[in-house]
C-alpha atoms as a PDB file:
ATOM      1  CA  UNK A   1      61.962 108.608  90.734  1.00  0.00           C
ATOM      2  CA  UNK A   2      60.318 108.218  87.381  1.00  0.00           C
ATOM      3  CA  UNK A   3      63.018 107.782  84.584  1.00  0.00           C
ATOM      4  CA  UNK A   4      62.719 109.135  81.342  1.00  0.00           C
ATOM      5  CA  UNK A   5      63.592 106.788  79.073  1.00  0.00           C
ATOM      6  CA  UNK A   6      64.782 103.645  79.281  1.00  0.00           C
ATOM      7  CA  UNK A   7      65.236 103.780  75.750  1.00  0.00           C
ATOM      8  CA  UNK A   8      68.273 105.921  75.813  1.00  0.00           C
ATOM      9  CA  UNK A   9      69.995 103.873  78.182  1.00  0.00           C
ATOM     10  CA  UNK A  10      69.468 100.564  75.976  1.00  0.00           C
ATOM     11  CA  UNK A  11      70.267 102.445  73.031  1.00  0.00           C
ATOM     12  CA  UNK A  12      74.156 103.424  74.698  1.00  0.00           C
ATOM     13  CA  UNK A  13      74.421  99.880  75.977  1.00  0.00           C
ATOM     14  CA  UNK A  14      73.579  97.971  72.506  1.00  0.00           C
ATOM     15  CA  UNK A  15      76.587 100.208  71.499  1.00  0.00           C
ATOM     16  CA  UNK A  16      78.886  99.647  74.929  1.00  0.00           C
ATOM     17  CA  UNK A  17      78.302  96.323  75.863  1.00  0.00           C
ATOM     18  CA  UNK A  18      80.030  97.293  79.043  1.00  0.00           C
ATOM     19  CA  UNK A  19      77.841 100.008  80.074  1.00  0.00           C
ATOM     20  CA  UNK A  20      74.841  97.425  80.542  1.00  0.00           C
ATOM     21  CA  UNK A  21      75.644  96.264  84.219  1.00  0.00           C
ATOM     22  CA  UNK A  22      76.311  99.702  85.442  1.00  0.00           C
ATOM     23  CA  UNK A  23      73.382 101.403  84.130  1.00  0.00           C
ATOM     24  CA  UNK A  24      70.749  98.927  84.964  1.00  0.00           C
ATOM     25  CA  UNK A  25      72.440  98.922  88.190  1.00  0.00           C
ATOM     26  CA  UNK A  26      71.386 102.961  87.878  1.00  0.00           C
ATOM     27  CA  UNK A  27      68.337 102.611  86.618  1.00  0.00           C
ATOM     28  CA  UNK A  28      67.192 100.479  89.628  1.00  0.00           C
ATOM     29  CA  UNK A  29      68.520 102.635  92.372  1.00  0.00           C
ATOM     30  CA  UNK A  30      67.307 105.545  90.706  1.00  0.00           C
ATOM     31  CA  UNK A  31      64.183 104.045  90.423  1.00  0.00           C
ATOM     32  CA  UNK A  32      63.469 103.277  94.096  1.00  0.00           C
ATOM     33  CA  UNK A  33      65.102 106.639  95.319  1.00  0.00           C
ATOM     34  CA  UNK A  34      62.494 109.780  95.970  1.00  0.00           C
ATOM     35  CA  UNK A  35      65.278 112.710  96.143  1.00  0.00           C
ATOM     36  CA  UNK A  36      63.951 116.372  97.115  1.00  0.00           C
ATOM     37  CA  UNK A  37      67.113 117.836  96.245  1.00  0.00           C
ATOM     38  CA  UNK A  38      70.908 117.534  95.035  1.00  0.00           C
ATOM     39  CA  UNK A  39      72.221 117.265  98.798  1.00  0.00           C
ATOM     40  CA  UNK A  40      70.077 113.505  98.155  1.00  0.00           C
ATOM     41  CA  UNK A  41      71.436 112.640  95.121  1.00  0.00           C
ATOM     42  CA  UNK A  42      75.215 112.541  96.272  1.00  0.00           C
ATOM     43  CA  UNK A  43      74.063 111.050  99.731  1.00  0.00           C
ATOM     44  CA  UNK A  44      73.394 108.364  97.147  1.00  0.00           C
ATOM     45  CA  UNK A  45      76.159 108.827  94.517  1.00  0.00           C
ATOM     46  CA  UNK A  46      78.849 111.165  95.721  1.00  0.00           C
ATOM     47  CA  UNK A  47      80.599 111.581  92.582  1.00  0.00           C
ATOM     48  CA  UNK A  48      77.442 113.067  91.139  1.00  0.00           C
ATOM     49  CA  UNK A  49      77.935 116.943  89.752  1.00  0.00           C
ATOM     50  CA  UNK A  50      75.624 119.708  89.208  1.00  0.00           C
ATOM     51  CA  UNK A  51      76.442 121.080  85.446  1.00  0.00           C
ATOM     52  CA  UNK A  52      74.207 124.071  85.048  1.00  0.00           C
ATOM     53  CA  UNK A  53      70.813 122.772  84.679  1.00  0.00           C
ATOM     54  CA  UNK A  54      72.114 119.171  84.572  1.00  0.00           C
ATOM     55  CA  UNK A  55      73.170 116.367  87.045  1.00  0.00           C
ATOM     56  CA  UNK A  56      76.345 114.251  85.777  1.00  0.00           C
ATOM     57  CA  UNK A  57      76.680 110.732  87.191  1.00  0.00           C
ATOM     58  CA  UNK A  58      79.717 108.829  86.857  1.00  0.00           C
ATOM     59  CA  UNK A  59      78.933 105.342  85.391  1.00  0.00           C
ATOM     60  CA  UNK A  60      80.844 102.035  85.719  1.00  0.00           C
ATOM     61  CA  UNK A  61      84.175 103.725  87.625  1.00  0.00           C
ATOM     62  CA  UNK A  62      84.090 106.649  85.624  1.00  0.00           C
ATOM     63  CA  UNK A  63      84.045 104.716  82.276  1.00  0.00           C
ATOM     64  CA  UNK A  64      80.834 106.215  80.913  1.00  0.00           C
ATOM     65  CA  UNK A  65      79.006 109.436  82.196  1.00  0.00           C
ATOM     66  CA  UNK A  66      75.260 110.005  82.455  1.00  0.00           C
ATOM     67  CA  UNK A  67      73.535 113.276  81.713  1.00  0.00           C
ATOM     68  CA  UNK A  68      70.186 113.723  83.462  1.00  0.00           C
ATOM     69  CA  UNK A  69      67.491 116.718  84.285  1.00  0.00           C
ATOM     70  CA  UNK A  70      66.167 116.601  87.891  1.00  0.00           C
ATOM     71  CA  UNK A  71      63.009 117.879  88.519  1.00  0.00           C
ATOM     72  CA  UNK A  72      62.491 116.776  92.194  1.00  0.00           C
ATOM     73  CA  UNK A  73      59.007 117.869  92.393  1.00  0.00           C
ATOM     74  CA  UNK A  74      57.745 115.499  90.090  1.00  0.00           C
ATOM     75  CA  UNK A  75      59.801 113.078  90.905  1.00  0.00           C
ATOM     76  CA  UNK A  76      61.430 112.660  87.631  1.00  0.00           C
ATOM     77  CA  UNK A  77      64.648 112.509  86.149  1.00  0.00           C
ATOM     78  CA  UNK A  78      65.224 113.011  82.154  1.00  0.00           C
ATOM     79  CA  UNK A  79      67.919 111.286  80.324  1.00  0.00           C
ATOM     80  CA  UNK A  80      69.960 114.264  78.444  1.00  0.00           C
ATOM     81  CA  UNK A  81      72.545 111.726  76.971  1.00  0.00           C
ATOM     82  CA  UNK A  82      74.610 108.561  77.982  1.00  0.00           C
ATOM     83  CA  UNK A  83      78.429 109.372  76.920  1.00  0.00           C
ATOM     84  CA  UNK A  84      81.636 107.511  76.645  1.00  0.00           C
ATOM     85  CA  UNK A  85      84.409 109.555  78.867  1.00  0.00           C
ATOM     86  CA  UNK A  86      85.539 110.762  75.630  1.00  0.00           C
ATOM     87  CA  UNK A  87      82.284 112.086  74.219  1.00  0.00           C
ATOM     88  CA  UNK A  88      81.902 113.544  77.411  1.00  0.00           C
ATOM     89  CA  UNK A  89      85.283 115.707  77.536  1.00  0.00           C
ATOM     90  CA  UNK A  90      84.678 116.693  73.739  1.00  0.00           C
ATOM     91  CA  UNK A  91      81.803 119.243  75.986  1.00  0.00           C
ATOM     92  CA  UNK A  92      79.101 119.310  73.519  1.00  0.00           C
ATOM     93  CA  UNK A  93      76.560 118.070  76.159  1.00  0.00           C
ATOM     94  CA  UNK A  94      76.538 121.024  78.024  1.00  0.00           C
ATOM     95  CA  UNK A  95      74.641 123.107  75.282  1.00  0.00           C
ATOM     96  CA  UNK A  96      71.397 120.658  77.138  1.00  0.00           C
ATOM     97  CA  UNK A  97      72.087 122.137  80.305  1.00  0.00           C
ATOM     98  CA  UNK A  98      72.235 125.881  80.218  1.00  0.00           C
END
């Protein structure tokens, strides 16, 4: 899958020093993955969710949560936002996924 953008991630990581590990450790499996659908993506990460438009992936043991768009037949995957577990439960990410 083609990630879009690393930028996002290094951003939330210069921030969260402890979300570096974890998401490169994303970025690379997501990288060498080619899912067709969202049965694929929790075959690879089983905590994965399907919010409305968006997938949610649970990022170093459920410390941080990532936000992304899917769109399997391009093979790319879209960075909506990189949350603490508070940011996350505060909801105002979901506005990206409707």
């Amino acid at each position: 899958m083609r990630i879009i953008s690393k930028k996002k991630l290094r951003e939330f990581w210069q921030k969260h020093s402890a979300a570096e590990r974890p998401l490169r450790a994303w970025r690379q499996t997501v990288k060498a993955s080619k899912w067709a659908n969202f049965a694929e993506v929790r075959e690879t990460y089983a905590d994965a969710d399907q919010v409305g438009l968006c997938t949610v992936f649970n990022i170093g043991g459920n410390k941080f949560r990532l936000i992304a768009a899917i769109h399997y037949n391009r093979g790319i995957i879209y960075i909506r936002n990189v949350l603490t577990h508070a940011e996350y439960d505060m909801g105002k990410w979901k506005e990206k996924c409707q």
